[in-house]
PDB file of N, CA and C in Angstrom:
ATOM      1  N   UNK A   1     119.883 101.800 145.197  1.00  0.00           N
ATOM      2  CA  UNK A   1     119.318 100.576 144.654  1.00  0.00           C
ATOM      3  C   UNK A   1     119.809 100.389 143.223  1.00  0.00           C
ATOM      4  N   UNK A   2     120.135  99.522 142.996  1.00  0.00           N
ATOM      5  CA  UNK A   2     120.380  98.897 141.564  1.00  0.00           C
ATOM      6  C   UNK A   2     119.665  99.230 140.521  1.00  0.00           C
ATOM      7  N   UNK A   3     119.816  99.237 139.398  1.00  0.00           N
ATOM      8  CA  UNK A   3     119.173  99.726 138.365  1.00  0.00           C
ATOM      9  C   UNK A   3     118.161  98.148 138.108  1.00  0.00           C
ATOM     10  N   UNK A   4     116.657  98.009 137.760  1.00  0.00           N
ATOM     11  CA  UNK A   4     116.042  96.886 137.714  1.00  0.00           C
ATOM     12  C   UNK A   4     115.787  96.428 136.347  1.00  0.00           C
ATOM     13  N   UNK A   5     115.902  97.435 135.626  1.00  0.00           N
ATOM     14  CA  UNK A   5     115.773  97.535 134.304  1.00  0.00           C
ATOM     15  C   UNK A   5     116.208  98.130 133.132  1.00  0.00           C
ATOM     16  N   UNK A   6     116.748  97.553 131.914  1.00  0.00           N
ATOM     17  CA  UNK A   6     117.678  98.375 131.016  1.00  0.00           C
ATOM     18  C   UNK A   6     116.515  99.850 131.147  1.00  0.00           C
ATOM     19  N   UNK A   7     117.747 100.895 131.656  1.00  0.00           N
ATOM     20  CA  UNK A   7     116.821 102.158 131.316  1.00  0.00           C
ATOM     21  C   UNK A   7     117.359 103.145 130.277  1.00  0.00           C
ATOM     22  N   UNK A   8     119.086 102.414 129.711  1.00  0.00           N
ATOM     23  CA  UNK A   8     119.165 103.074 128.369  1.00  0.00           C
ATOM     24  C   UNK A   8     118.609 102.442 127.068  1.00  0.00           C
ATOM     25  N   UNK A   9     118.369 100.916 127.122  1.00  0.00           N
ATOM     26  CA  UNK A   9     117.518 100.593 126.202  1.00  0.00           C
ATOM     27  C   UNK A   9     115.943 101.055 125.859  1.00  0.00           C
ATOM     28  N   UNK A  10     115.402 101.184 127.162  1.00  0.00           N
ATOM     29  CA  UNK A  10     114.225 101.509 127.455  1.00  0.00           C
ATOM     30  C   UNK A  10     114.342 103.093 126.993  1.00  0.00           C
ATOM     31  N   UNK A  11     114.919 103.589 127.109  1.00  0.00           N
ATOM     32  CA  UNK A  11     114.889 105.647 126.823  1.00  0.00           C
ATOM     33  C   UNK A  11     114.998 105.641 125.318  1.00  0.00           C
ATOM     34  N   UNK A  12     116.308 104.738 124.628  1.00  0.00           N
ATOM     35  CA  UNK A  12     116.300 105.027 122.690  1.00  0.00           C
ATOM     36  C   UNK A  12     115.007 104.239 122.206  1.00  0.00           C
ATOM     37  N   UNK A  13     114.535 103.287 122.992  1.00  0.00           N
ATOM     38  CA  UNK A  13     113.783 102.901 121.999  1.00  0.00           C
ATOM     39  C   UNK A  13     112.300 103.515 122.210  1.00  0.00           C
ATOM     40  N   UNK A  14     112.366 104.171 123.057  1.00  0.00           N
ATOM     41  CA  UNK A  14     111.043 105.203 123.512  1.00  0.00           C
ATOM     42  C   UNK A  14     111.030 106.647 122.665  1.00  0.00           C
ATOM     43  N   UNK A  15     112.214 106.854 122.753  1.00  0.00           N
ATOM     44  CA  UNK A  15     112.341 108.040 121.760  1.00  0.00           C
ATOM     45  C   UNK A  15     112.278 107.797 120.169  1.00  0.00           C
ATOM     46  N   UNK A  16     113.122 106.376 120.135  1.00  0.00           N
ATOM     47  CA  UNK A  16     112.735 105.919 118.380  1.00  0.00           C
ATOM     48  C   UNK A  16     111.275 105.500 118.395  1.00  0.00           C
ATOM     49  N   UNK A  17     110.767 105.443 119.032  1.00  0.00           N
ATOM     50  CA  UNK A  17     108.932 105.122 118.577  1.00  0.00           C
ATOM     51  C   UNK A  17     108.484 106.241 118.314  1.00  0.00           C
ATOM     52  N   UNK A  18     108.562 107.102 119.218  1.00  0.00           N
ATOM     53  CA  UNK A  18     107.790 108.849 119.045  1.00  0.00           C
ATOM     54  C   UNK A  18     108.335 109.281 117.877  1.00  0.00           C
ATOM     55  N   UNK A  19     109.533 108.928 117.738  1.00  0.00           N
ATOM     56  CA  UNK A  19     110.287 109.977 116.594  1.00  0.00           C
ATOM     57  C   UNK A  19     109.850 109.335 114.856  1.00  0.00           C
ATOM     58  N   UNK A  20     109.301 107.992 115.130  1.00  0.00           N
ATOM     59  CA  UNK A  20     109.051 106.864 114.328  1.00  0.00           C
ATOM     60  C   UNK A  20     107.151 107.754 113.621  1.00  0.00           C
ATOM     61  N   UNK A  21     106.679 107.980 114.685  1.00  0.00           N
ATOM     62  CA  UNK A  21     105.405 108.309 114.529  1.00  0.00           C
ATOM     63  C   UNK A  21     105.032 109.977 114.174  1.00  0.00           C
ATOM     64  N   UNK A  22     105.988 110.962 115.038  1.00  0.00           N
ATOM     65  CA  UNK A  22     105.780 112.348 114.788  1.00  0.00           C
ATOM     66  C   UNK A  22     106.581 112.622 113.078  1.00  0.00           C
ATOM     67  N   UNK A  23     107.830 111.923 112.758  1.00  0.00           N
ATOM     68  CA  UNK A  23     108.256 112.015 111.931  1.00  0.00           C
ATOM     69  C   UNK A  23     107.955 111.049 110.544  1.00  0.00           C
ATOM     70  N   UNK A  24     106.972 109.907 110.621  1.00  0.00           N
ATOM     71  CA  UNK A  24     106.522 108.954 109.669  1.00  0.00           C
ATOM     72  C   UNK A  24     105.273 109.766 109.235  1.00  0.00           C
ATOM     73  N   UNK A  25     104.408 110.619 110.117  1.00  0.00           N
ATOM     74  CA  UNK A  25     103.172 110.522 109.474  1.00  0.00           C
ATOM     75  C   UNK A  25     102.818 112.064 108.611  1.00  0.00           C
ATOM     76  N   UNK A  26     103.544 112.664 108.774  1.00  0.00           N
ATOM     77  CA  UNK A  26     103.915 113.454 108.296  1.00  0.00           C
ATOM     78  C   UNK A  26     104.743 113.373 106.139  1.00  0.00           C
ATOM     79  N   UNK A  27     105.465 112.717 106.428  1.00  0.00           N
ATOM     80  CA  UNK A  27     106.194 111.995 105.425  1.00  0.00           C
ATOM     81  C   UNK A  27     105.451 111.077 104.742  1.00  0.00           C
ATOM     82  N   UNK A  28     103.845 110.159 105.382  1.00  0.00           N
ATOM     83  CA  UNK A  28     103.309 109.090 104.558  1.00  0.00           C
ATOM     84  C   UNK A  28     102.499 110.172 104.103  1.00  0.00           C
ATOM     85  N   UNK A  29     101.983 111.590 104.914  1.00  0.00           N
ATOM     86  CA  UNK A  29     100.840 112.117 104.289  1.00  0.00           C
ATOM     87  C   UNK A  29     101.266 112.923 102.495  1.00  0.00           C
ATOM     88  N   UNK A  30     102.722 113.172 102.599  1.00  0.00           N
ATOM     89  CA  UNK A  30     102.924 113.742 101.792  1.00  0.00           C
ATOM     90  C   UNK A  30     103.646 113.060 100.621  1.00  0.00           C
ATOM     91  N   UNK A  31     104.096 111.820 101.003  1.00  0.00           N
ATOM     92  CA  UNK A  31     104.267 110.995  99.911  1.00  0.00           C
ATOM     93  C   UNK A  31     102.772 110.385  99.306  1.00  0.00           C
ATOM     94  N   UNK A  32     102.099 109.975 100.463  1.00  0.00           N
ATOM     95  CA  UNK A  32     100.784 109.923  99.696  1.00  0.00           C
ATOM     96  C   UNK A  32      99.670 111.152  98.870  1.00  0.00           C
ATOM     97  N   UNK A  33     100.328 111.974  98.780  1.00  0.00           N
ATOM     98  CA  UNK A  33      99.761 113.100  98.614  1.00  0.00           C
ATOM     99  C   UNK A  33     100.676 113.207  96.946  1.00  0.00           C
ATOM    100  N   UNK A  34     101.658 113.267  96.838  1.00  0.00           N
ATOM    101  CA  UNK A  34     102.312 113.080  95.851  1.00  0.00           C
ATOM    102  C   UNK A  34     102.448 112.171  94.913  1.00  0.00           C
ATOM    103  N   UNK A  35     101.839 111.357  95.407  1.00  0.00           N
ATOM    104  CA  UNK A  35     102.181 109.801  94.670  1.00  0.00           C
ATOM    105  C   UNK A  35     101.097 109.607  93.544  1.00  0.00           C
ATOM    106  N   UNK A  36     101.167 108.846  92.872  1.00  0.00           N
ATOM    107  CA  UNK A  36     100.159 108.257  91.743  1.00  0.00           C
ATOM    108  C   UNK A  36      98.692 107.991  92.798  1.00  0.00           C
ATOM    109  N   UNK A  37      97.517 108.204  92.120  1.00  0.00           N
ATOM    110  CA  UNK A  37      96.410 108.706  93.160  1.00  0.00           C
ATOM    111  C   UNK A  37      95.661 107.189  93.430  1.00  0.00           C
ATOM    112  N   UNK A  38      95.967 106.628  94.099  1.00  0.00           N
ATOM    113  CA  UNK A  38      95.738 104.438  94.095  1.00  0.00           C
ATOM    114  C   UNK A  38      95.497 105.227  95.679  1.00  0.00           C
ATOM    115  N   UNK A  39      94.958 104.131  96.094  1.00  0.00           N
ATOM    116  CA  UNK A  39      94.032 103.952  97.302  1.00  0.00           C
ATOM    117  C   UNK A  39      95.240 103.149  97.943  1.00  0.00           C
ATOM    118  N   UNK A  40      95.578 102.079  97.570  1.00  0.00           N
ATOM    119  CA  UNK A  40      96.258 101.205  97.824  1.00  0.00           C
ATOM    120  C   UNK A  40      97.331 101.539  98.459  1.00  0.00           C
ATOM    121  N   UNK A  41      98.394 102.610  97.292  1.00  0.00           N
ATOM    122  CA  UNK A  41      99.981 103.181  98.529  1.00  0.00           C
ATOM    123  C   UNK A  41      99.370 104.056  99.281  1.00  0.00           C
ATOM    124  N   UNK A  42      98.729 104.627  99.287  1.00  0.00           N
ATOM    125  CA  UNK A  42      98.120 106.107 100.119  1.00  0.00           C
ATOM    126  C   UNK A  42      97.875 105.178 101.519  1.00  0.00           C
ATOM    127  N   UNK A  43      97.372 104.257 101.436  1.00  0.00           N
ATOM    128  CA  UNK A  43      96.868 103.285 103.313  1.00  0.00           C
ATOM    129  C   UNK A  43      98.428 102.731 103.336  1.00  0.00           C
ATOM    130  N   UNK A  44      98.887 102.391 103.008  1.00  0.00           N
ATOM    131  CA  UNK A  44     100.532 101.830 103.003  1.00  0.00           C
ATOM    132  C   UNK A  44     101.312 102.638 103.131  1.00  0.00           C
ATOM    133  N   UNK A  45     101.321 103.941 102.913  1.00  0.00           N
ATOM    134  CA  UNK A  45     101.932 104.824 103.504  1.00  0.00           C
ATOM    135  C   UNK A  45     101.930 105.528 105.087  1.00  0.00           C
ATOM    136  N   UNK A  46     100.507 105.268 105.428  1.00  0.00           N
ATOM    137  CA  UNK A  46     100.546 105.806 106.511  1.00  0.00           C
ATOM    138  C   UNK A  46     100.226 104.789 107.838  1.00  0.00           C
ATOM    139  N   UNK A  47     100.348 102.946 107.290  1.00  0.00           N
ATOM    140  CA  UNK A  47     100.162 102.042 108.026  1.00  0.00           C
ATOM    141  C   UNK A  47     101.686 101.923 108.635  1.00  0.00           C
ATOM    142  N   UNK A  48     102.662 101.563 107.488  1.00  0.00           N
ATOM    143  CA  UNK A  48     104.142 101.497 107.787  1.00  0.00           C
ATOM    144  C   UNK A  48     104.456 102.275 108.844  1.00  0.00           C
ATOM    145  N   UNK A  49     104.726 103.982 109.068  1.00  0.00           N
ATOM    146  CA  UNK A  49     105.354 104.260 110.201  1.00  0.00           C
ATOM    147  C   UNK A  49     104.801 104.108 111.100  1.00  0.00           C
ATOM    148  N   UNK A  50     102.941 104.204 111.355  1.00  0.00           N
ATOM    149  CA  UNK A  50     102.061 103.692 112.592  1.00  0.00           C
ATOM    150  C   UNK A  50     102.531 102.882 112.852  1.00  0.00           C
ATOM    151  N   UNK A  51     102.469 101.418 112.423  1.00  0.00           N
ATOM    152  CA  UNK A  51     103.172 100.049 113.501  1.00  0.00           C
ATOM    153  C   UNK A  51     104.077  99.855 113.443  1.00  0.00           C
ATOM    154  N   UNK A  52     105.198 101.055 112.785  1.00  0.00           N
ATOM    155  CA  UNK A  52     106.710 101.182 113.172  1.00  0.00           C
ATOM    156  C   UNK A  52     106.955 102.394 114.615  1.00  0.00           C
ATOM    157  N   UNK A  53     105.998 102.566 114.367  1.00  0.00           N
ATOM    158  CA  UNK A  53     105.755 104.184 115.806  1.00  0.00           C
ATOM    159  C   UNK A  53     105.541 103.176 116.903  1.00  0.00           C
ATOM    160  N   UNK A  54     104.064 102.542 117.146  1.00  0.00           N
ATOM    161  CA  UNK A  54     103.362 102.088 117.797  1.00  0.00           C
ATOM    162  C   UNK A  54     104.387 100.843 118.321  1.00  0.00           C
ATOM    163  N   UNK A  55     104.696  99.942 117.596  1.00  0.00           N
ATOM    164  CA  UNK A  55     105.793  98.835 117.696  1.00  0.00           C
ATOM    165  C   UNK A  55     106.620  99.342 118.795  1.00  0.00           C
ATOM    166  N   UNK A  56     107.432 100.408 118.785  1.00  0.00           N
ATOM    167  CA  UNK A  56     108.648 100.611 119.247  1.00  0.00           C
ATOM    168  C   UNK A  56     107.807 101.686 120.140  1.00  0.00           C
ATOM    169  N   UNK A  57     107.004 102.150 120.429  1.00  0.00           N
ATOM    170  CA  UNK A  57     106.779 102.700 121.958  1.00  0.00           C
ATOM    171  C   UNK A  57     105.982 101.052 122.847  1.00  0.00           C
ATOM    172  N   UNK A  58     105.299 100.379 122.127  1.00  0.00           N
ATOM    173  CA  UNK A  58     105.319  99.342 123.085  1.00  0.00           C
ATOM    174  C   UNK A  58     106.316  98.129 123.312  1.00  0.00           C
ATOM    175  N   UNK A  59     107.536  98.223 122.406  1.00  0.00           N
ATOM    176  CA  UNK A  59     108.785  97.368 122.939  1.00  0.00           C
ATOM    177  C   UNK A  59     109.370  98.034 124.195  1.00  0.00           C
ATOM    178  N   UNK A  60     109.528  99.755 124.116  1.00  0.00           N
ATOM    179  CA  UNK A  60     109.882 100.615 125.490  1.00  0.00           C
ATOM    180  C   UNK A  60     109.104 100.187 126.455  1.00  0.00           C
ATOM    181  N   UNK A  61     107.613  99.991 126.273  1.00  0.00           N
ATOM    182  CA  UNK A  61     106.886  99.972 127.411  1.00  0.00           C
ATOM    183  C   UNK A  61     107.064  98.190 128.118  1.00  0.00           C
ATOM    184  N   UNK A  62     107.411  97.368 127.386  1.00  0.00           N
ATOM    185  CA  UNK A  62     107.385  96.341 128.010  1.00  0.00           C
ATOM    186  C   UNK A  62     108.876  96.216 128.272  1.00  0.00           C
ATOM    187  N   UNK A  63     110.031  97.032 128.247  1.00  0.00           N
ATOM    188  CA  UNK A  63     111.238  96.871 129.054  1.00  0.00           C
ATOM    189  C   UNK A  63     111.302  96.988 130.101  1.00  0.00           C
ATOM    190  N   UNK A  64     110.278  97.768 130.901  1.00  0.00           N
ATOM    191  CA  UNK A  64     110.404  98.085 132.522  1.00  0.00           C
ATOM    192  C   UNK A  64     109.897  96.935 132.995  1.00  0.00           C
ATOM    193  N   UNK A  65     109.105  95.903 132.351  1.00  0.00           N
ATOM    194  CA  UNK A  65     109.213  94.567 133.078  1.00  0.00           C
ATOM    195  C   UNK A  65     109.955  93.834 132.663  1.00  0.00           C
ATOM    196  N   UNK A  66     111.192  93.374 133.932  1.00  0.00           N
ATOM    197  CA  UNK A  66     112.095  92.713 133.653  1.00  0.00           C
ATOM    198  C   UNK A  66     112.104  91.279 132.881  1.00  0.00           C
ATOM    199  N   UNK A  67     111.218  90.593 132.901  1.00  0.00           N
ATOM    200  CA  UNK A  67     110.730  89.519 132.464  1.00  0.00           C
ATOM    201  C   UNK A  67     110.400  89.644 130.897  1.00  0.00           C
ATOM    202  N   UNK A  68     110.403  90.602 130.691  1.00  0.00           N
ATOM    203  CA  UNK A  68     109.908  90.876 129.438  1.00  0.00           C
ATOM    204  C   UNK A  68     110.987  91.533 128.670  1.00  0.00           C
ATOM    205  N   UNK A  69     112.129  91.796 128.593  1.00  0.00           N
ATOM    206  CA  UNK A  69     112.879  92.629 127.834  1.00  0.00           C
ATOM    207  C   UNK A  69     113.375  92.230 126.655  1.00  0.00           C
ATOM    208  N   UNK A  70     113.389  90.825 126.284  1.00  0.00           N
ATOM    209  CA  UNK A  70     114.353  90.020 125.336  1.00  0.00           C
ATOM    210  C   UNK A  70     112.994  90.256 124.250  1.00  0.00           C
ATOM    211  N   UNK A  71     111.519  90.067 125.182  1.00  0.00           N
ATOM    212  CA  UNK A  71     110.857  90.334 123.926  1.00  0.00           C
ATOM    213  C   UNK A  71     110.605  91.618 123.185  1.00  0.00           C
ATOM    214  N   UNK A  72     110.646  92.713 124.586  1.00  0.00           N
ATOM    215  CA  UNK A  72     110.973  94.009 123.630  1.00  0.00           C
ATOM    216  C   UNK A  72     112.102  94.338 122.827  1.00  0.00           C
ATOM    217  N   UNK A  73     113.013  94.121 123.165  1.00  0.00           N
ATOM    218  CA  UNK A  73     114.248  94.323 122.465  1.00  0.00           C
ATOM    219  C   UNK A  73     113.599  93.670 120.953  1.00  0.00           C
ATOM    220  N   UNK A  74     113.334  92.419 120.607  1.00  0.00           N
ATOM    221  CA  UNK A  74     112.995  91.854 119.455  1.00  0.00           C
ATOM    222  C   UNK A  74     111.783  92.683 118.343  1.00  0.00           C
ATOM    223  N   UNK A  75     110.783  93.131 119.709  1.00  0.00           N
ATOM    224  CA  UNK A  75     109.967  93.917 118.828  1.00  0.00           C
ATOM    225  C   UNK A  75     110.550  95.209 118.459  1.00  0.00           C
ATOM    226  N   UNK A  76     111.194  95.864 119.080  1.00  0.00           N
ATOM    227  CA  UNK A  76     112.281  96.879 118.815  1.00  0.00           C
ATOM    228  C   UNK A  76     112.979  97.025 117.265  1.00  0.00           C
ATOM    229  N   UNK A  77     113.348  96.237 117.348  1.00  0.00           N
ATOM    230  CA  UNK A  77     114.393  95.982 115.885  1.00  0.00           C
ATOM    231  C   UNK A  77     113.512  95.380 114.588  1.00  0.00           C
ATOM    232  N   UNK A  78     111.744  94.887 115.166  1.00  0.00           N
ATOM    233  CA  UNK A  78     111.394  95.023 114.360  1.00  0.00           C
ATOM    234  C   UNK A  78     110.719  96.034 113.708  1.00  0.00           C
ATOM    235  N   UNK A  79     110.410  96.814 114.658  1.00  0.00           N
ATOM    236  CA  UNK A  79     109.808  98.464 114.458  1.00  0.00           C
ATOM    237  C   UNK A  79     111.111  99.326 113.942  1.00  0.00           C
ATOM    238  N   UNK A  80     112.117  99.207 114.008  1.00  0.00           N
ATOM    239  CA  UNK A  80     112.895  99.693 113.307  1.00  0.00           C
ATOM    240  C   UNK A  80     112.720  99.736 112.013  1.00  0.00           C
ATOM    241  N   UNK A  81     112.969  98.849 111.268  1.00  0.00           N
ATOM    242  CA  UNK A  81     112.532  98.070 110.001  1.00  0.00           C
ATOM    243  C   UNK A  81     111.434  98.476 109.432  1.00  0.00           C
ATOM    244  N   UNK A  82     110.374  98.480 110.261  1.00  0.00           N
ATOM    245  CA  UNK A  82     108.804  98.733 109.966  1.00  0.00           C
ATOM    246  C   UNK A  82     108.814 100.039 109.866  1.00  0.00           C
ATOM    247  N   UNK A  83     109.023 100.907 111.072  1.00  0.00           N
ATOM    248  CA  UNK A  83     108.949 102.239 110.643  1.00  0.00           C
ATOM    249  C   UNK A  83     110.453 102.976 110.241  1.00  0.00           C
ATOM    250  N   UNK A  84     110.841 102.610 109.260  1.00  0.00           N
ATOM    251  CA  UNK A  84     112.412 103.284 109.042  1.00  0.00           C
ATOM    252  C   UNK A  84     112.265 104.402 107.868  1.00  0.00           C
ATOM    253  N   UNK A  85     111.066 105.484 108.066  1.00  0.00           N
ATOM    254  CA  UNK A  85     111.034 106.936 107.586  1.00  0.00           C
ATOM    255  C   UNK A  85     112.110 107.661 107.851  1.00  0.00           C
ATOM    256  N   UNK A  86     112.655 107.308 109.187  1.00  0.00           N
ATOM    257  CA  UNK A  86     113.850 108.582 109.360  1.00  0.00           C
ATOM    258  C   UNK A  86     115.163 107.631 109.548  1.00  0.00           C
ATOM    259  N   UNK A  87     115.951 108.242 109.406  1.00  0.00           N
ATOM    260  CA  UNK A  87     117.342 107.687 110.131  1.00  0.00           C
ATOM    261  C   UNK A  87     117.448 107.861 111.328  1.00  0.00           C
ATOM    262  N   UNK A  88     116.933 108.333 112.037  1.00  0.00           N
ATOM    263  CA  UNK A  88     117.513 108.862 113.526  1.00  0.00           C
ATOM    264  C   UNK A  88     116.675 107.850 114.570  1.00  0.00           C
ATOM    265  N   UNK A  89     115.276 107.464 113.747  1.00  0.00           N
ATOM    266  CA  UNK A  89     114.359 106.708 115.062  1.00  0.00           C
ATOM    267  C   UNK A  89     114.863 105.225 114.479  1.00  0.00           C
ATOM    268  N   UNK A  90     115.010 105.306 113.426  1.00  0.00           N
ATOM    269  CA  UNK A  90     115.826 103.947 112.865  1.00  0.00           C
ATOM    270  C   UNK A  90     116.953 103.589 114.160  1.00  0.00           C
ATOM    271  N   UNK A  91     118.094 104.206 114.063  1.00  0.00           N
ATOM    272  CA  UNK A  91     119.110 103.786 114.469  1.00  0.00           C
ATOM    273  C   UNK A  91     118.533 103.891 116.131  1.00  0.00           C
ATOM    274  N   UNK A  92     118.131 104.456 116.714  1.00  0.00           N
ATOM    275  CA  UNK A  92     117.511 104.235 118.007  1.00  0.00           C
ATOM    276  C   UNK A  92     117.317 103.304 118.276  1.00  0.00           C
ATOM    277  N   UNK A  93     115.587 102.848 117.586  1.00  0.00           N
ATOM    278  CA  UNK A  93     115.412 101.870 117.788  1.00  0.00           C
ATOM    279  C   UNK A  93     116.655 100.560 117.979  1.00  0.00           C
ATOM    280  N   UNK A  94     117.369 100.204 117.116  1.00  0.00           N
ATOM    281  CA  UNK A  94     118.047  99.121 116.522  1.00  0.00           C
ATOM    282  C   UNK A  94     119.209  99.458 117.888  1.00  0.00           C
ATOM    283  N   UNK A  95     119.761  99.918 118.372  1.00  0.00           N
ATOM    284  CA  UNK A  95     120.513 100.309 119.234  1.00  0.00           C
ATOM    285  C   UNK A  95     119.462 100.104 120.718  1.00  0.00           C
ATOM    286  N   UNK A  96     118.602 100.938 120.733  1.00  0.00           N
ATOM    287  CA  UNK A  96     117.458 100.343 122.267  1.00  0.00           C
ATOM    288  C   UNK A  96     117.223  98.713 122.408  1.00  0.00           C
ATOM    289  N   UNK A  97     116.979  98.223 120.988  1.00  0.00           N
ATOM    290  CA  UNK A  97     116.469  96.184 120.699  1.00  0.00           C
ATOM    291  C   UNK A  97     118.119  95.491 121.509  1.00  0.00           C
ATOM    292  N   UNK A  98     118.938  96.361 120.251  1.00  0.00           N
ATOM    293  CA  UNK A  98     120.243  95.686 120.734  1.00  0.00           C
ATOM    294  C   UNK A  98     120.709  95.722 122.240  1.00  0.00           C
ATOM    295  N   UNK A  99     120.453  96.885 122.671  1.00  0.00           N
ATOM    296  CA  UNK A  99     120.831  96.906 124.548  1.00  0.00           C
ATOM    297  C   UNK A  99     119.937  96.203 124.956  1.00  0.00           C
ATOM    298  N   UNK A 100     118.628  95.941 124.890  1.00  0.00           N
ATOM    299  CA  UNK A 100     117.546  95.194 126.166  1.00  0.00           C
ATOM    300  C   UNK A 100     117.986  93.454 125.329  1.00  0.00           C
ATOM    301  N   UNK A 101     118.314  93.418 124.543  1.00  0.00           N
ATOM    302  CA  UNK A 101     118.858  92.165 124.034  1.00  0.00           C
ATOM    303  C   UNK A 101     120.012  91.299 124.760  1.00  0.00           C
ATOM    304  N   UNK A 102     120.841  92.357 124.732  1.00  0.00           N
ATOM    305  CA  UNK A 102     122.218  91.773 125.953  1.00  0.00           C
ATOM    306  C   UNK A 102     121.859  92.460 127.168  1.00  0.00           C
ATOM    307  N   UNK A 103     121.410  93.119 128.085  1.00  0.00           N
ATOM    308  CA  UNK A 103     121.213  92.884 129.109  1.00  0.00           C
ATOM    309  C   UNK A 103     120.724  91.935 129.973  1.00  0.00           C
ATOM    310  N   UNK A 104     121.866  91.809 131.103  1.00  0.00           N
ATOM    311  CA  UNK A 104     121.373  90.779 132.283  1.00  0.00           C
ATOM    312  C   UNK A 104     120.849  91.696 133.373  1.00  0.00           C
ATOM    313  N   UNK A 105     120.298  91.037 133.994  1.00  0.00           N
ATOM    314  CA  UNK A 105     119.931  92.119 135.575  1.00  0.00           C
ATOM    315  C   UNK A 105     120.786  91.646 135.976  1.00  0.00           C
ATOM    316  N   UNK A 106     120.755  92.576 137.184  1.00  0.00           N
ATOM    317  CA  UNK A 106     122.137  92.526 138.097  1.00  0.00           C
ATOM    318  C   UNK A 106     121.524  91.484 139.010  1.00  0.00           C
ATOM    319  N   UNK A 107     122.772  90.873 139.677  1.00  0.00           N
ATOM    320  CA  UNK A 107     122.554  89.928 140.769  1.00  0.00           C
ATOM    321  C   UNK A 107     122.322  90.123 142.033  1.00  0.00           C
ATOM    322  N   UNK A 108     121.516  89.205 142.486  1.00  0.00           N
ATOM    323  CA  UNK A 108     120.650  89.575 143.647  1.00  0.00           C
ATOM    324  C   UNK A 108     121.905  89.686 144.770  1.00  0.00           C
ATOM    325  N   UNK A 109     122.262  90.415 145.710  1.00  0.00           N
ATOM    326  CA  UNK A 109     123.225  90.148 146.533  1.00  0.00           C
ATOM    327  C   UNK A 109     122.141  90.485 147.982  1.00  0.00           C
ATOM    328  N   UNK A 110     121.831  89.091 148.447  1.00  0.00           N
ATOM    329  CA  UNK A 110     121.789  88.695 149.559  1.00  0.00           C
ATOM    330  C   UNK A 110     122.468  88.814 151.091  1.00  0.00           C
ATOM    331  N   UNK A 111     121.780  89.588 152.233  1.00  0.00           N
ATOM    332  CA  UNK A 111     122.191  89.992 153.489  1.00  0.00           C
ATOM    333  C   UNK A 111     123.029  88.885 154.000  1.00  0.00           C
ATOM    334  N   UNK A 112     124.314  88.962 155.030  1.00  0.00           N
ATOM    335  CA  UNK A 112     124.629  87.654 155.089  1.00  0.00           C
ATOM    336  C   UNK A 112     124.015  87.308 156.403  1.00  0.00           C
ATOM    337  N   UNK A 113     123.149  85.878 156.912  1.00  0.00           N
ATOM    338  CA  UNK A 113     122.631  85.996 158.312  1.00  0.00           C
ATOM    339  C   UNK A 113     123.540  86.664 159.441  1.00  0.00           C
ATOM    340  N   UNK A 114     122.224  86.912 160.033  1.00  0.00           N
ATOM    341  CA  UNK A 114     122.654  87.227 161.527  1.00  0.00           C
ATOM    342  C   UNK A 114     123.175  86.821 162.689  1.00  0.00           C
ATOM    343  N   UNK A 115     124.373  87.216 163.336  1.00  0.00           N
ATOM    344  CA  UNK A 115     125.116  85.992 163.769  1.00  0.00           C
ATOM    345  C   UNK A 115     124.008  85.228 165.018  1.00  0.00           C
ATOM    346  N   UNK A 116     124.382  84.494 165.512  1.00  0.00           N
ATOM    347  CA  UNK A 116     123.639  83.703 167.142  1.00  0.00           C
ATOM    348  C   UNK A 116     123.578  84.141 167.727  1.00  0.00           C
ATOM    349  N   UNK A 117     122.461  83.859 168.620  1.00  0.00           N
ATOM    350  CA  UNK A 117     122.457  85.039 169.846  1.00  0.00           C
ATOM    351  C   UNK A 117     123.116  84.840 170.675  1.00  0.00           C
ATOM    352  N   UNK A 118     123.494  85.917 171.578  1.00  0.00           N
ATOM    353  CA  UNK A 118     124.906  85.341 172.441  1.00  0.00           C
ATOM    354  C   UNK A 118     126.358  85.775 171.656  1.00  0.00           C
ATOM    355  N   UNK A 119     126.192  85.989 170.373  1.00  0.00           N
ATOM    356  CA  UNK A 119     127.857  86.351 170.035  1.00  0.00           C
ATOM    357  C   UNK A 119     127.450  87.627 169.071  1.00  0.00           C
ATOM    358  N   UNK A 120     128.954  88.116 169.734  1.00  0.00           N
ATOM    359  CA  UNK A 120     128.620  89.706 168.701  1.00  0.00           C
ATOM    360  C   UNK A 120     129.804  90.017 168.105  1.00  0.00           C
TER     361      UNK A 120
END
């Protein structure tokens, strides 16, 4: 059977969300931990890679519906952006947006009828 859905867009940008979130929150706790002691960057630190994490595991999750990919791809590349703590879930992401972006599904190829009865 045909592939129904980008499943290499769908795999980088699943891995750039996790990698967005295991590797952002870590990095907001300790920049916020370091930083001048404000209330203010300390929640901004650890909001950014969340809905850069969160963003880009639900652009993955809405690629397996085909109907839906142009909009994951978009949220994709914006979770890139949003959560861009690392280089590695960065470029994922932006590479997963960009594939579910240009993908077409494949074309339906249709049985050809069955001949009349009576001829074989």
């Amino acid at each position: 059977m045909a592939e129904e859905y980008p499943s290499s867009a769908y795999i980088l940008t699943l891995i750039g969300g996790i990698l967005a979130i295991v590797i952002g929150m870590p990095v907001a706790f300790f920049g916020m931990l370091f930083s001048l002691p404000t209330f203010g960057l300390g929640g901004v630190c650890f909001v950014i890679p969340l809905i850069g994490g969160i963003l880009g595991v639900l652009a993955a999750t809405w690629m397996k519906d085909p109907g839906k990919v142009k909009t994951g791809g978009v949220l994709a590349i914006i979770a890139a952006f949003l959560g861009s703590v690392g280089v590695i879930s960065f470029i994922l992401m932006i590479i997963g947006g960009i594939l579910a972006l240009t993908w077409t599904p494949p074309p339906r190829v249709t049985p050809p009828p069955p001949p009349p009865p009576g001829q074989q």
